[in-house]
Protein backbone atom coordinates (compact mmCIF):
# COMPACT_ATOMS: atom_id res chain seq x y z
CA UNK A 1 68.49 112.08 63.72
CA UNK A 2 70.38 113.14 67.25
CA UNK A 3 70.96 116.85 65.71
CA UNK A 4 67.34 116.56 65.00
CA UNK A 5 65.80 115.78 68.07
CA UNK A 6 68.69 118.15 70.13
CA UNK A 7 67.09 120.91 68.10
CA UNK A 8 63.50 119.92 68.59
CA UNK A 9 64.07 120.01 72.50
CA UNK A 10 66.08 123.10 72.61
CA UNK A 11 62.98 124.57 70.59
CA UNK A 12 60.33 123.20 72.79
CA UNK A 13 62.10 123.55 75.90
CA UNK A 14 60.58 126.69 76.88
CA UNK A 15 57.59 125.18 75.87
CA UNK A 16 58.15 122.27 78.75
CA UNK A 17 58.96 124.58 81.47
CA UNK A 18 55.89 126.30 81.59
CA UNK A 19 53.91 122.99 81.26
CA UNK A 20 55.73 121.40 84.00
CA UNK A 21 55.50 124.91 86.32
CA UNK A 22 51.31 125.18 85.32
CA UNK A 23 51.11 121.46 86.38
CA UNK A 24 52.54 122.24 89.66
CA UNK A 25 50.42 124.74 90.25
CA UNK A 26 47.21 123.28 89.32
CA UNK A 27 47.94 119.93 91.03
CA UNK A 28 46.05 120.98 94.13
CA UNK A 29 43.30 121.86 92.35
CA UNK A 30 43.36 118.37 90.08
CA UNK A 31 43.44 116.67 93.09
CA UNK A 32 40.17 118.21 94.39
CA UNK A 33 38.39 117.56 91.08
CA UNK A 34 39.95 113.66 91.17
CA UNK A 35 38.46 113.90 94.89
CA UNK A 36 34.84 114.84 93.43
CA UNK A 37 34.47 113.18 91.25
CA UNK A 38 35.05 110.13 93.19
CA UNK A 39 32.11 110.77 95.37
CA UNK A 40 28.92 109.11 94.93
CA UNK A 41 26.36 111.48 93.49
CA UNK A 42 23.76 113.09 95.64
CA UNK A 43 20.27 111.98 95.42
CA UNK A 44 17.79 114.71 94.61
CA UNK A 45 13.91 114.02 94.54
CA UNK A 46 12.41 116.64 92.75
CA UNK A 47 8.81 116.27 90.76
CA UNK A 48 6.32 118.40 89.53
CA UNK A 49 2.91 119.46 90.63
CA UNK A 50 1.18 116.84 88.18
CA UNK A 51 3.60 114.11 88.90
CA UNK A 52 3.09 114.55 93.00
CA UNK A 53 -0.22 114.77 91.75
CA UNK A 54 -0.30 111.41 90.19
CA UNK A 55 1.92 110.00 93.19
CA UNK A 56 -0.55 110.81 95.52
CA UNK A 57 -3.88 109.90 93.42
CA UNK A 58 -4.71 106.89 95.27
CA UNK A 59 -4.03 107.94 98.72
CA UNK A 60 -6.78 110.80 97.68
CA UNK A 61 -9.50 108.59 96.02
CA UNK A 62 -9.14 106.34 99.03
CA UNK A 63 -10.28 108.14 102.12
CA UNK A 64 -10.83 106.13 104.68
CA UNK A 65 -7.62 104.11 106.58
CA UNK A 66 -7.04 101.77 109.68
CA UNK A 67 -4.47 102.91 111.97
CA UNK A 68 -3.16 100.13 114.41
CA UNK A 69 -1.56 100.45 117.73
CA UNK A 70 -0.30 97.80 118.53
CA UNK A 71 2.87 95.71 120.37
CA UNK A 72 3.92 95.05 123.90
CA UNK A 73 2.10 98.37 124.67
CA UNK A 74 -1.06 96.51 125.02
CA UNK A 75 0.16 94.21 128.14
CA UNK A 76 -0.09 96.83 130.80
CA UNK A 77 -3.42 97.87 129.72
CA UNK A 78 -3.18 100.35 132.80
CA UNK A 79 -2.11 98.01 135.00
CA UNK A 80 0.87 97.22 136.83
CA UNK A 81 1.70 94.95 139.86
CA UNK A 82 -1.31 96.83 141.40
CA UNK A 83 -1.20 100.10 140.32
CA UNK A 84 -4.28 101.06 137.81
CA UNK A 85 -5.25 104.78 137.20
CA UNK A 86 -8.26 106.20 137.51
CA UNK A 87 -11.04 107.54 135.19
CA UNK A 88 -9.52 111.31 136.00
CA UNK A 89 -6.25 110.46 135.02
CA UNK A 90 -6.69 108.70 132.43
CA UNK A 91 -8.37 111.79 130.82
CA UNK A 92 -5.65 113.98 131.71
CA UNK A 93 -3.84 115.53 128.36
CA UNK A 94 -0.78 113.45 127.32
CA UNK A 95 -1.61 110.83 129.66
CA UNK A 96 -4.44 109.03 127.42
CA UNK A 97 -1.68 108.63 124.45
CA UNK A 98 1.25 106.70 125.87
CA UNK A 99 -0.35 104.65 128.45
CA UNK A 100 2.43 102.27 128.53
CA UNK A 101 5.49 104.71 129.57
CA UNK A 102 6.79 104.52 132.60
CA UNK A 103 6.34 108.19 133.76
CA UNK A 104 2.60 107.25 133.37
CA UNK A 105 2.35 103.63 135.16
CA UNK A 106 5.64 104.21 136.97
CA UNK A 107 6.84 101.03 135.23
CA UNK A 108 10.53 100.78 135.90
CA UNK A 109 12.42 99.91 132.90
CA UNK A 110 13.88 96.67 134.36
CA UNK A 111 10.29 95.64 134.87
CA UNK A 112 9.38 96.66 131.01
CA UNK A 113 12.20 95.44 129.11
CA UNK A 114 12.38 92.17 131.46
CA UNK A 115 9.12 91.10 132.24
CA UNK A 116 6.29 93.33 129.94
CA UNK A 117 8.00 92.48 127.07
CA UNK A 118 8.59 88.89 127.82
CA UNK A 119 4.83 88.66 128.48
CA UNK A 120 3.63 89.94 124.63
CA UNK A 121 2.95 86.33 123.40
CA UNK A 122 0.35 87.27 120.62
CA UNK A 123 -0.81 83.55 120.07
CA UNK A 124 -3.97 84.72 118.35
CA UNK A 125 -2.00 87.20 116.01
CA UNK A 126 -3.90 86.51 112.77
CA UNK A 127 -3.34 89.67 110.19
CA UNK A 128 -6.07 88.41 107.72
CA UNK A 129 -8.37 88.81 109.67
CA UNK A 130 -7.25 92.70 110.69
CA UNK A 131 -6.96 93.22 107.05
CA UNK A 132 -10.62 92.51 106.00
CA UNK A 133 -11.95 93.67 109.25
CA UNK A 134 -10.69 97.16 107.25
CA UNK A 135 -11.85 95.79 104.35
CA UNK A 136 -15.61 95.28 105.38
CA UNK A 137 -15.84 98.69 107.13
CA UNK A 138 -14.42 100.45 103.76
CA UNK A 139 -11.07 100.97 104.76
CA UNK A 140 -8.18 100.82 101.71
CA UNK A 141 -5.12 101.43 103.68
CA UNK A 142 -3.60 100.45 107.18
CA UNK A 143 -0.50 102.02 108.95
CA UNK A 144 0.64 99.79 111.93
CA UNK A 145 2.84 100.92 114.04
CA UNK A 146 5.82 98.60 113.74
CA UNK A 147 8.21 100.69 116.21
CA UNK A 148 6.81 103.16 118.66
CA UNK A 149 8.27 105.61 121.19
CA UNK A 150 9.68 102.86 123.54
CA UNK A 151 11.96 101.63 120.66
CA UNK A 152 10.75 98.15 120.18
CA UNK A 153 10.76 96.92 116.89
CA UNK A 154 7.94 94.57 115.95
CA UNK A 155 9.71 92.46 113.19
CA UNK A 156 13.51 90.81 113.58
CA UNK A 157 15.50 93.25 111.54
CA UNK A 158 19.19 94.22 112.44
CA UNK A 159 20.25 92.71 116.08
CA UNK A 160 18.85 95.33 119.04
CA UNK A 161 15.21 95.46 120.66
CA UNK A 162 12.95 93.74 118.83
CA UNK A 163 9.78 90.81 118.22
CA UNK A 164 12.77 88.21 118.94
CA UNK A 165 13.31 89.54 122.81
CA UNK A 166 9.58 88.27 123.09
CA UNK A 167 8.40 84.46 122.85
CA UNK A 168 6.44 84.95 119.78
CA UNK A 169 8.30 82.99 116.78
CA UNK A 170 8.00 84.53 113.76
CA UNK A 171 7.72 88.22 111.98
CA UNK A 172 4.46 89.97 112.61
CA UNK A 173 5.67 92.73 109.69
CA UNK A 174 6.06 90.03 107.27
CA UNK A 175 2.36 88.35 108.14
CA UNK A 176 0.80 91.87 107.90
CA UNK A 177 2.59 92.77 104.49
CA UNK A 178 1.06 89.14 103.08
CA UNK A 179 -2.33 89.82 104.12
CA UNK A 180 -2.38 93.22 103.36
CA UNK A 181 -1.36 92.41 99.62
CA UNK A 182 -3.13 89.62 99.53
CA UNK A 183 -6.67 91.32 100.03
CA UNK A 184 -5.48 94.22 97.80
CA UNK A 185 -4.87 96.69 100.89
CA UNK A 186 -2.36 99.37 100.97
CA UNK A 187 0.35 99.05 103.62
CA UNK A 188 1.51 102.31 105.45
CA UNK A 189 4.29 101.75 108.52
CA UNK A 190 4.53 103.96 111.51
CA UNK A 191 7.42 104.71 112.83
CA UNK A 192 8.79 106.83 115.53
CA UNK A 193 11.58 108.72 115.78
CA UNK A 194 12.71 108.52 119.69
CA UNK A 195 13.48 105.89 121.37
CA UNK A 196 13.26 105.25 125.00
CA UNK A 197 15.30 102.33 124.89
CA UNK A 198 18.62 103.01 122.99
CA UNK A 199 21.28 104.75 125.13
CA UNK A 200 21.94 107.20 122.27
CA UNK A 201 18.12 108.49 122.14
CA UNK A 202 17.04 108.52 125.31
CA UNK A 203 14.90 111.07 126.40
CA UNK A 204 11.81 109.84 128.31
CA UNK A 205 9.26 112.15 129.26
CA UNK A 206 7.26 113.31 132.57
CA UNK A 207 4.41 116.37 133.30
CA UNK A 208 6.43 118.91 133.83
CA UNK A 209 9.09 118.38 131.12
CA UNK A 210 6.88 117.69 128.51
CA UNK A 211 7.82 118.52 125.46
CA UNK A 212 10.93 119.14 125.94
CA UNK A 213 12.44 116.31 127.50
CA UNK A 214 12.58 113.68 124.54
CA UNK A 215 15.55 112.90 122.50
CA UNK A 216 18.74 114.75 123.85
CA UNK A 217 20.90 113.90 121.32
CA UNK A 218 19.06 112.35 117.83
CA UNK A 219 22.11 113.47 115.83
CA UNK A 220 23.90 110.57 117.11
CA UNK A 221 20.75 107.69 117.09
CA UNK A 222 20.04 109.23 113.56
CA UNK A 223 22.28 106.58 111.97
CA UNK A 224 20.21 103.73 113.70
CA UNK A 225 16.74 105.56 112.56
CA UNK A 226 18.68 105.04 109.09
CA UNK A 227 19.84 101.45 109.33
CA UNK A 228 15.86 100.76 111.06
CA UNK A 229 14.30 102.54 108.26
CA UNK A 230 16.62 100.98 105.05
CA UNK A 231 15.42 97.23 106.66
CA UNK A 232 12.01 97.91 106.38
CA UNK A 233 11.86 99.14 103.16
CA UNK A 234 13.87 96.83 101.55
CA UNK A 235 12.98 93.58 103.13
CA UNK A 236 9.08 93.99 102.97
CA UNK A 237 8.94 95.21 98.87
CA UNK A 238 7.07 98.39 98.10
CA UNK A 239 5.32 100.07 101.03
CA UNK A 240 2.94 102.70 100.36
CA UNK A 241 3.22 105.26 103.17
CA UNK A 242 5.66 105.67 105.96
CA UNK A 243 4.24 107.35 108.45
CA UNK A 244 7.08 109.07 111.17
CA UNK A 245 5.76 110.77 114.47
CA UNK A 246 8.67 112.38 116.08
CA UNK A 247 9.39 115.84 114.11
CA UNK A 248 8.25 117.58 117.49
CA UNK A 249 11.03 116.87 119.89
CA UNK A 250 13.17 119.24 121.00
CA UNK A 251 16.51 118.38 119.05
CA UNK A 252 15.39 117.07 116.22
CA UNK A 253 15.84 119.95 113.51
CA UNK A 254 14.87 120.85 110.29
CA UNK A 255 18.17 119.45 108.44
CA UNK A 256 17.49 115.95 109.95
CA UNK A 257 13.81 116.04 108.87
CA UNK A 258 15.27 116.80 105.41
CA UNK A 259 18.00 114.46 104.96
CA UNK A 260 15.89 111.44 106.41
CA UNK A 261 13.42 112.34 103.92
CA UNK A 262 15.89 112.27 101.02
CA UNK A 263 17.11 108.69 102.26
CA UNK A 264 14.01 107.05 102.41
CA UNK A 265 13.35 108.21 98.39
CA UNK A 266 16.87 106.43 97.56
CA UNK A 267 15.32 103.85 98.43
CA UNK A 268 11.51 103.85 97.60
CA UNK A 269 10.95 107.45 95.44
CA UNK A 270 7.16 106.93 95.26
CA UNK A 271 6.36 106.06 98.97
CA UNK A 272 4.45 108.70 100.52
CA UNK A 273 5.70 110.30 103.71
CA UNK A 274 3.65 112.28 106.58
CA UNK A 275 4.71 115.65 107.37
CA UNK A 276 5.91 114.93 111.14
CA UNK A 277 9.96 113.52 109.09
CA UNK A 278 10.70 117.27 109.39
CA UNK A 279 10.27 120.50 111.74
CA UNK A 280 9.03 123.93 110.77
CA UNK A 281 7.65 125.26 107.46
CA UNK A 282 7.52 124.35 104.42
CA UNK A 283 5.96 120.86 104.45
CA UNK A 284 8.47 118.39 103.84
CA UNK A 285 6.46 115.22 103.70
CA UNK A 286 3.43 114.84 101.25
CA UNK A 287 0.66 115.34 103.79
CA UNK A 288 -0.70 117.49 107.36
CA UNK A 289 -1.49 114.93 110.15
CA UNK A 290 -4.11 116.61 112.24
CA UNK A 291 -4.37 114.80 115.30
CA UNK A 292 -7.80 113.73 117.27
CA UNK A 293 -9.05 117.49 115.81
CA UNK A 294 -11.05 117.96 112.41
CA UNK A 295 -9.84 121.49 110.99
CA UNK A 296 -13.09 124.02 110.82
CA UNK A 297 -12.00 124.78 107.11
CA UNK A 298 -9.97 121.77 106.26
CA UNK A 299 -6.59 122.88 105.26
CA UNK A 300 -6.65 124.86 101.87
CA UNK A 301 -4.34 123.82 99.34
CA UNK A 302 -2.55 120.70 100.86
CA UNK A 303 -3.28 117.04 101.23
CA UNK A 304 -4.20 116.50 105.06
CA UNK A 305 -5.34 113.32 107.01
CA UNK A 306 -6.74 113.27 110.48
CA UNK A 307 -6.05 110.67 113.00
CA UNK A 308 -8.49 109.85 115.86
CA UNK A 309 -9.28 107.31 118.27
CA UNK A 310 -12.23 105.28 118.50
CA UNK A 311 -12.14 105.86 122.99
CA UNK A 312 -9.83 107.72 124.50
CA UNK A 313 -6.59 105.70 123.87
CA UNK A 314 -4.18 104.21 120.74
CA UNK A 315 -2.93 101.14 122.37
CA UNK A 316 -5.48 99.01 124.23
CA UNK A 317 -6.86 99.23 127.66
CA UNK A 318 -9.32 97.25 128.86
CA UNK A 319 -10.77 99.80 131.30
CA UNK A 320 -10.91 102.67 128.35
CA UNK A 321 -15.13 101.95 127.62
CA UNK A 322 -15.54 106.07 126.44
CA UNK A 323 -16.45 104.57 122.78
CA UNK A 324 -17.65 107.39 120.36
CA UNK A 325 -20.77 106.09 118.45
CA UNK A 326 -21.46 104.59 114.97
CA UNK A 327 -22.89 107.47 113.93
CA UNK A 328 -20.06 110.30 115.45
CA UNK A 329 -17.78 107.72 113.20
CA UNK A 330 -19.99 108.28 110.41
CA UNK A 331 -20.17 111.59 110.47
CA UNK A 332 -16.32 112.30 110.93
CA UNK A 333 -15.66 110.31 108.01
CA UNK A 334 -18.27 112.66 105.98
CA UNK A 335 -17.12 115.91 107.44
CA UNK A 336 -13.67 115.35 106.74
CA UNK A 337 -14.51 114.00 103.52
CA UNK A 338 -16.32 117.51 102.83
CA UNK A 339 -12.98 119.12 103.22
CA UNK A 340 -10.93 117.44 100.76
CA UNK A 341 -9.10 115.50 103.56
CA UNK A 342 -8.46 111.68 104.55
CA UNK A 343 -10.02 109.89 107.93
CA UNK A 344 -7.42 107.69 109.68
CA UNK A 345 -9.46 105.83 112.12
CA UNK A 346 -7.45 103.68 115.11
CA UNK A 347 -7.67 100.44 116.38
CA UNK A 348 -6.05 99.09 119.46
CA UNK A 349 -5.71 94.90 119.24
CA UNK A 350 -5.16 93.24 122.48
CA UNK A 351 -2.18 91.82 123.92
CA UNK A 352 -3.58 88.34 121.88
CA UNK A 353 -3.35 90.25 118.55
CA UNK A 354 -7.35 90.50 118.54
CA UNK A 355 -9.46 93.87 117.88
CA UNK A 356 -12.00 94.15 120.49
CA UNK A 357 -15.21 93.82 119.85
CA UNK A 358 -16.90 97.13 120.66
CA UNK A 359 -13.78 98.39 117.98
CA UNK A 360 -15.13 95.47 115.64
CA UNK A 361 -19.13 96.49 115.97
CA UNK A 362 -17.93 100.11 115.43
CA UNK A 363 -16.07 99.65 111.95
CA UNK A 364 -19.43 97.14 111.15
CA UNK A 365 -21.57 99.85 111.22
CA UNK A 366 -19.92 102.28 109.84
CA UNK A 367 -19.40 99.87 107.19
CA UNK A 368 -22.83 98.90 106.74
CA UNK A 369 -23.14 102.80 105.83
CA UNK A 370 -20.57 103.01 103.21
CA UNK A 371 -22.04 100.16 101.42
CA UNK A 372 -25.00 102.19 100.08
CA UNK A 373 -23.12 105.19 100.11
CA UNK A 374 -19.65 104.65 98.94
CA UNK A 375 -19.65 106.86 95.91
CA UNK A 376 -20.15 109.59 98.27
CA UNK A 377 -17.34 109.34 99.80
CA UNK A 378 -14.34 107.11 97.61
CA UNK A 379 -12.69 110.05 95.03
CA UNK A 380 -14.84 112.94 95.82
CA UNK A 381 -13.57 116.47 96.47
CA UNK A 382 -15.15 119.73 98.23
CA UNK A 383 -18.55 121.19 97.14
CA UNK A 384 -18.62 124.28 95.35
CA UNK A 385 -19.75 126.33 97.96
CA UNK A 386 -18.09 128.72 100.21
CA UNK A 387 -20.07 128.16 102.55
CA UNK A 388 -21.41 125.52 105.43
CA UNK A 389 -25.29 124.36 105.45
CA UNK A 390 -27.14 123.45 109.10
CA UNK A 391 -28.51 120.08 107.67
CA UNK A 392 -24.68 119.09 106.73
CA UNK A 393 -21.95 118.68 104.32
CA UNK A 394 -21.78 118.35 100.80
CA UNK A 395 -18.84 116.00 98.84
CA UNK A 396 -18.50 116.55 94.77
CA UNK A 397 -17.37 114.00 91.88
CA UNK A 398 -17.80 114.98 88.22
CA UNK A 399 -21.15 116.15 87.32
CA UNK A 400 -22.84 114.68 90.94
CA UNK A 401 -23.02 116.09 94.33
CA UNK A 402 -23.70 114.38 97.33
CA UNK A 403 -25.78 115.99 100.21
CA UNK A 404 -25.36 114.06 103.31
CA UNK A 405 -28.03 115.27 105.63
CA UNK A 406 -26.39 115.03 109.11
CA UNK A 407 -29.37 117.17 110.26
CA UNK A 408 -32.99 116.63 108.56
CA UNK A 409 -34.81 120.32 108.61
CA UNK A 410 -37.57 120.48 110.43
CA UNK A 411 -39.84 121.33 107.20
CA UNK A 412 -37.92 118.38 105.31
CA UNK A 413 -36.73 121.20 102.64
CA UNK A 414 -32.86 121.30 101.69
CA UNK A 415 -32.20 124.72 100.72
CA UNK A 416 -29.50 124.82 98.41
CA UNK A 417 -27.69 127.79 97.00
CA UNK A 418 -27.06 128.42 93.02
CA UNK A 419 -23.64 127.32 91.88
CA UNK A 420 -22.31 126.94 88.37
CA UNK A 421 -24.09 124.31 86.94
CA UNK A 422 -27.90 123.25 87.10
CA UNK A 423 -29.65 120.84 88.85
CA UNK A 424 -30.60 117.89 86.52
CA UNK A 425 -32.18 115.26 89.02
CA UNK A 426 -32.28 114.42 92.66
CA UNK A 427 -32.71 111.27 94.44
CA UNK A 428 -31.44 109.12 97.87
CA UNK A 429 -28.50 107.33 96.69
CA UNK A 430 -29.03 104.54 99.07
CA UNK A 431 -32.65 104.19 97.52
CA UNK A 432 -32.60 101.89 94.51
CA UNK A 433 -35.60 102.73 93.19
CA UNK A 434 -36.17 105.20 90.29
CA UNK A 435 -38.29 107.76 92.52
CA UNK A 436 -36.69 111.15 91.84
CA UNK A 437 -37.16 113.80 94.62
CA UNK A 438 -38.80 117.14 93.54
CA UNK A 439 -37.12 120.45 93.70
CA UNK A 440 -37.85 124.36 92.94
CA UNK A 441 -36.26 127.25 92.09
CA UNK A 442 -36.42 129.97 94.21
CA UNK A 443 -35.11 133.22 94.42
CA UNK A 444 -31.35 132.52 95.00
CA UNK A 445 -31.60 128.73 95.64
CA UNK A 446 -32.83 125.18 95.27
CA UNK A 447 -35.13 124.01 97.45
CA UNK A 448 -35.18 120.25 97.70
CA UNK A 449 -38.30 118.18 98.95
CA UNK A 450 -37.18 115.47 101.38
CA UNK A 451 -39.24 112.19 101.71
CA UNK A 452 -40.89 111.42 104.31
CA UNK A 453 -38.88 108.17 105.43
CA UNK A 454 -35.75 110.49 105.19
CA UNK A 455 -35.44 110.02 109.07
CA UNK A 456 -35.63 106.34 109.19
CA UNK A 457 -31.94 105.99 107.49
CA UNK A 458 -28.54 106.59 109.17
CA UNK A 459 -26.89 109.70 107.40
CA UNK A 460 -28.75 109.78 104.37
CA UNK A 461 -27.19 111.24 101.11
CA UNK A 462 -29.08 112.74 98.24
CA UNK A 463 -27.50 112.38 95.37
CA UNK A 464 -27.44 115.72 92.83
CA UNK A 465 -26.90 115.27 89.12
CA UNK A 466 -26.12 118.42 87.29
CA UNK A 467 -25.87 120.01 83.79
C-alpha cells in the first residue's frame, strides 16, 4: 500500500503544483466574488406600460383630491408680536406660500421653535370630520402635509422635531390614516425635502437668494429624509401617494432624486410618487405637479395633477379673504378634467384643527355640482377633438361625451364638429327627465338645440351618446 500511494503522489505531483500555484493566483479574485456575493441585492423597480398603467388606474378615475396645509404653520397667521403684513405683500411672489418662515414674518427661530410651536394645541383636531368634508364635495384622496419646509414632523416618529415638542397628546398621522380608511378615502403624505430646522439641512431662504439658498448640504441630511420616510411608511400600513416638494433646491441632484425613489419602493412598490423626488428630465416619479397654473394643452402623454389654492395662501391666515368663487372652482375642476389631468384643491385648517368656513361653503358647492354631474367628471378622458370650443370643454367615457357649457351661446346652439362616431341622443345630464334635446346635421358639424332653462343651472353638462 505505501509503494502505492508513493507512486500515486509522485504521479500527481505535478498535477498539485499547478493547483496550488492557480489557487494563489486566483485567491484575490475569490475573495472579491466571496465579497459579492455577500452583499445584499439591489432593489430594482421596473414595470411595464400596462402594469404602471394598472398602478395608477385609480389615481386617474379619481380626479378630484384635498390637499391640507396644515401644522404649527397656522399659529402666526401673519402675525407676530405686532408685526402683520400688508395686502401688497402678502401678494408679492414667494411671499403668499410660506407665510410662516422667518425671512417673511422676521420670526426668529428661538421665538418659533420655543414659543410658536409650543402654542399649536389643536384641541378641536377631529380628522373625520376633514375626511367627509372631502367626501361631500367629491373628493377621493387627501395629501396632508405631515412635515413641511420648517422640518417639523406632525406625528412622534424617531426622537427630533416633532407633534411631541407641542402640548397636543397624541398622533395626528395616526387619527388621519383611521378616518381616512375608515370613510374609504385614499391617503397621500406630503413631505418636504429641506429642513429649516436640522443643522445638517439648513438652508433658509430670503428675496434675494431665492432659489438658491435652500439646502447646502442634503447629501448629509439625506440619511434622516431616509430614516423620516421608512417611519411613515411602515408604521401607518399602505399609503397611497407620497407626495415630496423639494426636487428644486439647489444641491439636491438627480442621483438623490433617484435613489430616494428606489428606497421608498423597498418598502411600498405600488405607492405612487410625484415628480418633485428627482431633478431634471426624465420623470422619475409617476406624475407632473403643476402648481397654482392649469397647462393651455394639458401635458400630452403623462399623468399630471395641478395644485391650487382656494385664496392666496396654503397654510391659514386669517386676514387672506381673496376667495376664488364656487363657480372658478367648478370650472377648474372641468377644465383640467378636459385635459386628462387631476385637480388637487387646498385647504388650510386653523391653528384648532378646523377648516374655515368660507373653505367649507366652497367645497359645498362645488359639491352640490358634482352630485348631478359626477359621471362627467369621475374616469373620463379628453374629447376627441383637437380643438377648443368658446361655450367650453368637453370630457369622454366609453360611448358618452360630456359637454359642459361654461359659456351658453348667445343663439343657445352648440356647434359641434364631426368626429368618429355618430351622435345617438342628447340630453342635460343633471335633468332626470326623459326629454332628449334636438340636434342637426350640418355641413361639417352638429348643431345642438339648448333649452331654454339652460341658464338657470350652474355649469350645465349635456350629455352625448354615440354610435
Amino acid at each position: 500500500m505505501k509503494i502505492i500511494h508513493m507512486i500515486d503522489v509522485k504521479y500527481f505531483y505535478p498535477i498539485i503544483i499547478k493547483l496550488v500555484f492557480c489557487s494563489i493566483l486566483c485567491y484575490p479574485c475569490l475573495s472579491q466574488a466571496q465579497e459579492k456575493k455577500e452583499e445584499k441585492p439591489i432593489f430594482t423597480f421596473f414595470e411595464t406600460k400596462d402594469q404602471k398603467e394598472q398602478r395608477m388606474q385609480w389615481w386617474r378615475d379619481a380626479k378630484f383630491g384635498m390637499f391640507i396645509h396644515w401644522g404649527p404653520d397656522a399659529v402666526p397667521s401673519l402675525q407676530w408680536k405686532g408685526s402683520e403684513w400688508n395686502k401688497k405683500t402678502l401678494s408679492e411672489k414667494n411671499y403668499i406660500k410660506y407665510p410662516a418662515h422667518e425671512s417673511i414674518l422676521n420670526i426668529p427661530k428661538d421665538d418659533w421653535e420655543n414659543e410658536v410651536i409650543k402654542q399649536f394645541n389643536p384641541t378641536q383636531y377631529n380628522p373625520e370630520d376633514w375626511v367627509l368634508q372631502a367626501k361631500k364635495a367629491g373628493m377621493k384622496y387627501i395629501i396632508l402635509t405631515v412635515k413641511h419646509h420648517n422640518g417639523f414632523c406632525l406625528w412622534p416618529g424617531l426622537p427630533g422635531y416633532d407633534i411631541r415638542e407641542t402640548k397636543f397628546k397624541g398622533d395626528p398621522v395616526a387619527m388621519f390614516v383611521e378616518a381616512c380608511r375608515k370613510y374609504d378615502m385614499r391617503i397621500g403624505f406630503y413631505y418636504s425635502q429641506l429642513d429649516w430646522h436640522d443643522p445638517d439641512a439648513i438652508g433658509k431662504y430670503t428675496a434675494k437668494t431665492y432659489p438658491d439658498g435652500w439646502i447646502s448640504n442634503p447629501e448629509k441630511f439625506l440619511p434622516t429624509i431616509k430614516s423620516q420616510i421608512k417611519d411613515l411608511l411602515t408604521q401607518y400600513g399602505k399609503i397611497d401617494i407620497l407626495w415630496f416638494d423639494g426636487q428644486w433646491i439647489k444641491d439636491w441632484t438627480t442621483e438623490m432624486g433617484d435613489d430616494l425613489t428606489t428606497y421608498v419602493r423597498t418598502l411600498q412598490p405600488d405607492i405612487i410618487i410625484n415628480d418633485r423626488v428627482r431633478k431634471g428630465t426624465p420623470l422619475c416619479g409617476d406624475y407632473h405637479t403643476p402648481e397654482q397654473i392649469i397647462p393651455s394643452n394639458g401635458i400630452s402623454g403623462a399623468y399630471w395633477e395641478t395644485c391650487m389654492t382656494m385664496n392666496d395662501t396654503w397654510f391659514y391666515v386669517k386676514q387672506d379673504l381673496n376667495w376664488k368663487s364656487s363657480n372658478i372652482l367648478i370650472k377648474n375642476l372641468i377644465d383640467v378634467s378636459s385635459k386628462d389631468g387631476n385637480f388637487l384643491l387646498n385647504v388650510g385648517p386653523d391653528p384648532d384643527g378646523v377648516i374655515p368656513l368660507a373653505s367649507r361653503q366652497k367645497l359645498d358647492s362645488v359639491g352640490q355640482w358634482i352630485d348631478v354631474n359626477a359621471e362627467s367628471i369621475y374616469s373620463t378622458s379628453t374629447g376627441p377633438f383637437e380643438t377648443t370650443f368658446p361655450w367650453g370643454s368637453v370630457t369622454a367615457k366609453d360611448d358618452i361625451l360630456y359637454l359642459h357649457i361654461l359659456n351658453v351661446p348667445e343663439d343657445r346652439y352648440l356647434k359641434l364638429p364631426f368626429f368618429d362616431r355618430k351622435i345617438r341622443k342628447v340630453s342635460v345630464l343633471a335633468d332626470h327627465s326623459d326629454r332628449n334635446l334636438s340636434f342637426e346635421i350640418e355641413e361639417d358639424h352638429y348643431k345642438i338645440n339648448l333649452p331654454e332653462d339652460i341658464r338657470n343651472k350652474i355649469v350645465p353638462v349635456i350629455k352625448v351618446k354615440c354610435w
